[in-house]
N, C-alpha and C. Protein backbone atom coordinates (compact mmCIF):
# COMPACT_ATOMS: atom_id res chain seq x y z
N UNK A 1 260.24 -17.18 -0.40
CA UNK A 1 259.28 -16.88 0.66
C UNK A 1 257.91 -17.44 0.27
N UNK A 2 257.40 -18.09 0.99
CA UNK A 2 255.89 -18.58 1.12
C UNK A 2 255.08 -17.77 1.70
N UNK A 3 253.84 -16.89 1.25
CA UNK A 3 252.63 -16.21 1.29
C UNK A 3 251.58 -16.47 1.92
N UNK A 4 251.09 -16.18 3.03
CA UNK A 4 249.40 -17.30 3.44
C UNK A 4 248.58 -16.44 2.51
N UNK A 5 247.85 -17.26 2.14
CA UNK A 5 246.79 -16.95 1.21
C UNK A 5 245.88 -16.65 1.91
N UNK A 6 244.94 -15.52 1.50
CA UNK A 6 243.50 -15.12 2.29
C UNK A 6 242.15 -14.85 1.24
N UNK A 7 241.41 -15.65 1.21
CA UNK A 7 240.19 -14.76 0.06
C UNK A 7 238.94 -14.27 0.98
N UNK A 8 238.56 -13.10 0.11
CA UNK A 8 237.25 -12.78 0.87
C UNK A 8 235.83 -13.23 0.64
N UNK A 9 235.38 -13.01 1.34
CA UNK A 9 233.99 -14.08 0.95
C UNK A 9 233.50 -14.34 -0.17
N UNK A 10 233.31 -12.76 -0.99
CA UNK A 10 232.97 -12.95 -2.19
C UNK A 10 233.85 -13.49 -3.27
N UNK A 11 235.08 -13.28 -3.22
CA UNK A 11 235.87 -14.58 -4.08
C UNK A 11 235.30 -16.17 -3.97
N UNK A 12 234.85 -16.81 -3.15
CA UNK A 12 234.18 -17.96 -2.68
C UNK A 12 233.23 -18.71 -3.88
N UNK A 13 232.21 -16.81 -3.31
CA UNK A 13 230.94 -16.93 -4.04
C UNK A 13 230.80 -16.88 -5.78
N UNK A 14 232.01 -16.23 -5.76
CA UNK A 14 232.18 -16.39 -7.29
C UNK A 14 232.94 -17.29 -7.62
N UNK A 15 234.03 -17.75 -6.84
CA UNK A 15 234.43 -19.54 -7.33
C UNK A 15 233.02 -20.40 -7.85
N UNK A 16 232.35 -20.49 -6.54
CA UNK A 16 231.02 -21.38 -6.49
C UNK A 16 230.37 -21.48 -7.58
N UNK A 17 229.59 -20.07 -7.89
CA UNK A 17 229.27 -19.49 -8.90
C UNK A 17 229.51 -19.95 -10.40
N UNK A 18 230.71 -19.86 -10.67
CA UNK A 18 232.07 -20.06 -11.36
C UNK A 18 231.71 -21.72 -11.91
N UNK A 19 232.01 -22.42 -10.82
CA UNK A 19 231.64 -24.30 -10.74
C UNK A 19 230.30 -24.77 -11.44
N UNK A 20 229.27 -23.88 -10.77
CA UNK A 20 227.73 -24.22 -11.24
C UNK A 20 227.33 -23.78 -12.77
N UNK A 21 228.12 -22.94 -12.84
CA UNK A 21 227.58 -22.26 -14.81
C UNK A 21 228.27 -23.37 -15.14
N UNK A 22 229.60 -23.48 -15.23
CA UNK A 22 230.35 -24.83 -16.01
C UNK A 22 229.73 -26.07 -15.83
N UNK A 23 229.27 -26.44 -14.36
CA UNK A 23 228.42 -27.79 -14.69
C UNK A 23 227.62 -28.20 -15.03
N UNK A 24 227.20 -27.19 -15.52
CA UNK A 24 225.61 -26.95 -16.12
C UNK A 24 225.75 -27.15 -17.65
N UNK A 25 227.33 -26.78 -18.22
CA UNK A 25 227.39 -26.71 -19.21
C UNK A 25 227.64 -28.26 -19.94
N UNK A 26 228.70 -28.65 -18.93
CA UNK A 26 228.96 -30.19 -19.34
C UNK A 26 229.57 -31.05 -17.75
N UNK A 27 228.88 -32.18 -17.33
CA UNK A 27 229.42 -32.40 -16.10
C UNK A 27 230.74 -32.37 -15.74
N UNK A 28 231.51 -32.26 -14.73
CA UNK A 28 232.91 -32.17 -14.72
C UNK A 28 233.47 -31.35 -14.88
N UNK A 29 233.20 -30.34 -15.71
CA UNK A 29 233.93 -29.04 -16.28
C UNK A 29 234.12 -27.84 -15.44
N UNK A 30 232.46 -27.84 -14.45
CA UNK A 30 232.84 -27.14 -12.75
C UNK A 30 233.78 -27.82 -11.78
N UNK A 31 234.31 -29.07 -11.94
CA UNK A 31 235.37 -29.58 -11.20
C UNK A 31 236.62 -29.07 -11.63
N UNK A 32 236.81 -28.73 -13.63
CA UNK A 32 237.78 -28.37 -13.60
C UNK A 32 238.24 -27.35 -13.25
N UNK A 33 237.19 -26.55 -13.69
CA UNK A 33 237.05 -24.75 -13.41
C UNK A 33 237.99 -24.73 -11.93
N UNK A 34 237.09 -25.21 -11.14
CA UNK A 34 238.00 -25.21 -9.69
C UNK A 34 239.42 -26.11 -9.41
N UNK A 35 239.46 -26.88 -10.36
CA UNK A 35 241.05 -27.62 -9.69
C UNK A 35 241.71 -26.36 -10.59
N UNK A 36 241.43 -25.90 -11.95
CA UNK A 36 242.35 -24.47 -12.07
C UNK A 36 242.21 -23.35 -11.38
N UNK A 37 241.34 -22.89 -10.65
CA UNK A 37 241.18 -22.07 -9.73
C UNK A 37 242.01 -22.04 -8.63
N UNK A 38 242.08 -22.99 -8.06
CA UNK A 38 242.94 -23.78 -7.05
C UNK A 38 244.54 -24.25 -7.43
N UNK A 39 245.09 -24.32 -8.79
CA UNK A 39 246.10 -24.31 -9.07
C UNK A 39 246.76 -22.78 -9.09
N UNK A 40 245.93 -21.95 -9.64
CA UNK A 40 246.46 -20.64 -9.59
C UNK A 40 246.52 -20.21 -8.77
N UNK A 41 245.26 -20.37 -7.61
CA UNK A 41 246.00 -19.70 -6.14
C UNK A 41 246.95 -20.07 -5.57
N UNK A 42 247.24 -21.91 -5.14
CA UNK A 42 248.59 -22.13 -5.20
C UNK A 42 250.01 -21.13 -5.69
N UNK A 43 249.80 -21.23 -6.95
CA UNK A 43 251.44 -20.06 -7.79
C UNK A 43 250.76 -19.04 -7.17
N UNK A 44 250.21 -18.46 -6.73
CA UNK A 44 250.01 -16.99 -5.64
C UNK A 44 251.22 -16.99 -4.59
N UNK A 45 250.41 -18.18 -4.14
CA UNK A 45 251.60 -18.22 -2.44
C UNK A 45 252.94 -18.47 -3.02
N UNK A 46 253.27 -19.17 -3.92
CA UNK A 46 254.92 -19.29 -4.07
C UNK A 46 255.15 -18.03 -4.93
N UNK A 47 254.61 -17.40 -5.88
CA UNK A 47 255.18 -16.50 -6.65
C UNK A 47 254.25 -15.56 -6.90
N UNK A 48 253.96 -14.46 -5.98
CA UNK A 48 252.95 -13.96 -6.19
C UNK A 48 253.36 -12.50 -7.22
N UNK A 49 254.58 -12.48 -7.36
CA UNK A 49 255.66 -10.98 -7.52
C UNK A 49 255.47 -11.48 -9.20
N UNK A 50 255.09 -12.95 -9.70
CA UNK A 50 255.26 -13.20 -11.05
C UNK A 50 254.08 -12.29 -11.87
N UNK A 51 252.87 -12.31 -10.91
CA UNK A 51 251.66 -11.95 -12.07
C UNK A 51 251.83 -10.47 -11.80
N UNK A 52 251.06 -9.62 -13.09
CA UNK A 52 251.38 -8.35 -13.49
C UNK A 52 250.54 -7.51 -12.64
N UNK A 53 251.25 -6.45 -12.45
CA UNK A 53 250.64 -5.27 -11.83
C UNK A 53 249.71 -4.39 -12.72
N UNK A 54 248.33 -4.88 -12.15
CA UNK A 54 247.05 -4.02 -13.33
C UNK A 54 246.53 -2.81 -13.05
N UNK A 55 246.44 -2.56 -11.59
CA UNK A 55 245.58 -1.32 -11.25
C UNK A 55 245.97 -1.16 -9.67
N UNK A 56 246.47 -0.30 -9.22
CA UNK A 56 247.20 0.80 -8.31
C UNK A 56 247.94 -0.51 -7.99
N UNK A 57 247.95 -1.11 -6.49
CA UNK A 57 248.73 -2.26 -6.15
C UNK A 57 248.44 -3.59 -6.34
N UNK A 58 246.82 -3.75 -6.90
CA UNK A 58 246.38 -4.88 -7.50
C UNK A 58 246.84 -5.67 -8.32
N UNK A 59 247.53 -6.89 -8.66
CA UNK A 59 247.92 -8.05 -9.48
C UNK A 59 246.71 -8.73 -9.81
N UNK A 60 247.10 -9.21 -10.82
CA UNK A 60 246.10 -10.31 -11.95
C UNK A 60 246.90 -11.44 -12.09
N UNK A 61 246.01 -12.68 -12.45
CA UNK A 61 246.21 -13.88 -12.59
C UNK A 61 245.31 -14.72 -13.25
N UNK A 62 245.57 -15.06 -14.47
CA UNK A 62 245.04 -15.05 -15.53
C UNK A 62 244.91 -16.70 -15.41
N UNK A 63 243.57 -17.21 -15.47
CA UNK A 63 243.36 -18.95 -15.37
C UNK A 63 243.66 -19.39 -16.49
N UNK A 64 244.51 -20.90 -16.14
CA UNK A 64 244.09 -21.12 -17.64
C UNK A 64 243.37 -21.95 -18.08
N UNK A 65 242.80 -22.05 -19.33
CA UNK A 65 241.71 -22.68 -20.34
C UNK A 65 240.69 -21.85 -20.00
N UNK A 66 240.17 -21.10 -18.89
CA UNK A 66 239.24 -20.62 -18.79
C UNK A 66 239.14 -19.19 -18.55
N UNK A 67 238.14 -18.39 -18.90
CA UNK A 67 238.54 -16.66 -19.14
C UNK A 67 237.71 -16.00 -17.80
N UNK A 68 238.94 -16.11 -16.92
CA UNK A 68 238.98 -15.70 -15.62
C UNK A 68 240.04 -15.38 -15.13
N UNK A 69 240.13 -13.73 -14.40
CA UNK A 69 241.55 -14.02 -13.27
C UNK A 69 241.47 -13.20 -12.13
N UNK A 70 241.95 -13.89 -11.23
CA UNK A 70 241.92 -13.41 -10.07
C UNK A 70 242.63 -12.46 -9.71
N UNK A 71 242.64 -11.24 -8.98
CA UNK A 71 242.78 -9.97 -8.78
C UNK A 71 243.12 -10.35 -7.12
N UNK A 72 244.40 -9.35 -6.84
CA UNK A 72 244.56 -10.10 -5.60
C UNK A 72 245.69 -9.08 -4.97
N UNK A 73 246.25 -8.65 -4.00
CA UNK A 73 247.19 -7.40 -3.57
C UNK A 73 248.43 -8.63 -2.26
N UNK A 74 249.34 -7.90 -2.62
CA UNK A 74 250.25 -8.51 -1.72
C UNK A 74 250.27 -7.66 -0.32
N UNK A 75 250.37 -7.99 0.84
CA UNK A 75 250.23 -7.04 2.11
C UNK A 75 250.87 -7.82 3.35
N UNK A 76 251.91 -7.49 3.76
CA UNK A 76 253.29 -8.28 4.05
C UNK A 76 253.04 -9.57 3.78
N UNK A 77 253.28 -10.40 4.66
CA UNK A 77 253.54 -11.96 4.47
C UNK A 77 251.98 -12.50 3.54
N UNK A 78 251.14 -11.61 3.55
CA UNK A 78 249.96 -12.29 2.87
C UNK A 78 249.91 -11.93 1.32
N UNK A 79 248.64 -12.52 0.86
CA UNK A 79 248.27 -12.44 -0.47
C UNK A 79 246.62 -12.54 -0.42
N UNK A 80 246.34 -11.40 -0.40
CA UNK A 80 244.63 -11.21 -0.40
C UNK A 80 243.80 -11.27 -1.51
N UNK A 81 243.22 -12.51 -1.80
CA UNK A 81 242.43 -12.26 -3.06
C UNK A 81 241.18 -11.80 -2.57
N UNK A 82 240.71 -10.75 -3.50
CA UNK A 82 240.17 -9.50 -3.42
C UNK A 82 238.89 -10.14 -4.78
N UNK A 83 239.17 -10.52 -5.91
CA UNK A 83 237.95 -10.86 -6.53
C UNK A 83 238.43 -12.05 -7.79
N UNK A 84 237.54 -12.93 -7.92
CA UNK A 84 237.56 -13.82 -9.34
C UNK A 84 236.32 -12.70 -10.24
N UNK A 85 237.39 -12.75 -11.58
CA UNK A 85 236.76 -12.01 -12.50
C UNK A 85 236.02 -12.79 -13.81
N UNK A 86 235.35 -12.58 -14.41
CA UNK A 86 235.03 -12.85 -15.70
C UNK A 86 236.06 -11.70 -16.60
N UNK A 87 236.76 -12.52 -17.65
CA UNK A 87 237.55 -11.23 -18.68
C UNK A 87 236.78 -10.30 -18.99
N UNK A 88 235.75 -10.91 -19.89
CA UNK A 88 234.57 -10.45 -20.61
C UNK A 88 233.55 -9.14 -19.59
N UNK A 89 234.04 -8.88 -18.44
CA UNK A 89 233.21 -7.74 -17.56
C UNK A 89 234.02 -6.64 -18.14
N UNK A 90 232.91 -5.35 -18.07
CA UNK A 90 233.29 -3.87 -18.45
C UNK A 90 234.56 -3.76 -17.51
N UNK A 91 235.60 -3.45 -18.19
CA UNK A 91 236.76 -3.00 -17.38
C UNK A 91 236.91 -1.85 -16.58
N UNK A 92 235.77 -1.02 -17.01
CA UNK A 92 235.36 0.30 -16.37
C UNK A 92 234.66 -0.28 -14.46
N UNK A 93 233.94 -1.18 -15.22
CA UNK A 93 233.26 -1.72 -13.41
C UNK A 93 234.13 -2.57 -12.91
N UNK A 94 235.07 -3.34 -13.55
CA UNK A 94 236.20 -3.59 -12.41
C UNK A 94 236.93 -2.95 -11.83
N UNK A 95 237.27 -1.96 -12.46
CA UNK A 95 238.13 -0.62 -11.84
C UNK A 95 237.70 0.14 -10.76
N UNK A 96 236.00 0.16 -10.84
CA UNK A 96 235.58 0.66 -9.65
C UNK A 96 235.52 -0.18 -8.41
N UNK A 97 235.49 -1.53 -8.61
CA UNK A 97 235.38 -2.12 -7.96
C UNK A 97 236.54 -2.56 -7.39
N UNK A 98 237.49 -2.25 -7.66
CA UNK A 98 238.57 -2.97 -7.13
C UNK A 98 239.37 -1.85 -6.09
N UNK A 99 238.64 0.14 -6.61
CA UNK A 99 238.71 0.78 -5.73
C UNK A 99 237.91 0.68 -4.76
N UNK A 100 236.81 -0.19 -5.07
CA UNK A 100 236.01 0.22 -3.16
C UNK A 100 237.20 -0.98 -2.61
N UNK A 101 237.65 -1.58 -3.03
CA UNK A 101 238.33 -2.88 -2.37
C UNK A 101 239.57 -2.02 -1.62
N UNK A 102 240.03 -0.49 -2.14
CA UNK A 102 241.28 -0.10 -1.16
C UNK A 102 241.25 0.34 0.09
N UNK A 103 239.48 -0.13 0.36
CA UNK A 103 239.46 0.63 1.65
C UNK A 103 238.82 -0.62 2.51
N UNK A 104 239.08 -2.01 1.78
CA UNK A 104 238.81 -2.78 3.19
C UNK A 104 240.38 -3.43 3.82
């Protein structure tokens, strides 16, 4: 089964976000940030049942080379990404945050 993918705005803004610290760091490296960003949402829609169940119905998806993952809930035929994370954030404020997310 194939998934439509949906992100919410602020996933965007933190892709974006995401692109500009890395290119800042070395040119190109915000291009990669996002072609892995964009590879992992891809394996969302085909296999979204692969990444682990972290917090109530929320899944994680762990980028790779870079220490980020996207947080994201399955809800019939869709796959809602809900937030791009930094690892390195208090796990305590993702947790809250990912409960205000059960009520949109």
């Amino acid at each position: 089964m194939t998934y439509v993918l949906r992100f919410l705005p602020p996933v965007e803004t933190d892709a974006l976000n995401g692109w500009l610290w890395y290119e800042q760091k070395a040119v190109g490296l915000g291009e990669e940030f996002l072609r892995v960003f964009y590879a992992c949402s891809a394996h969302l829609v085909r296999n979204p049942m692969a990444c682990q169940q972290v917090h109530g119905q929320f899944r994680r998806c762990l980028l790779r080379r870079f220490p980020y993952a996207i947080y994201f809930r399955i809800e019939g035929e869709q796959v809602i990404v809900f937030g791009l994370f930094h690892c390195a954030r208090d796990p305590r404020r993702l947790d809250r945050e990912l409960d205000g997310c059960d009520n949109r």
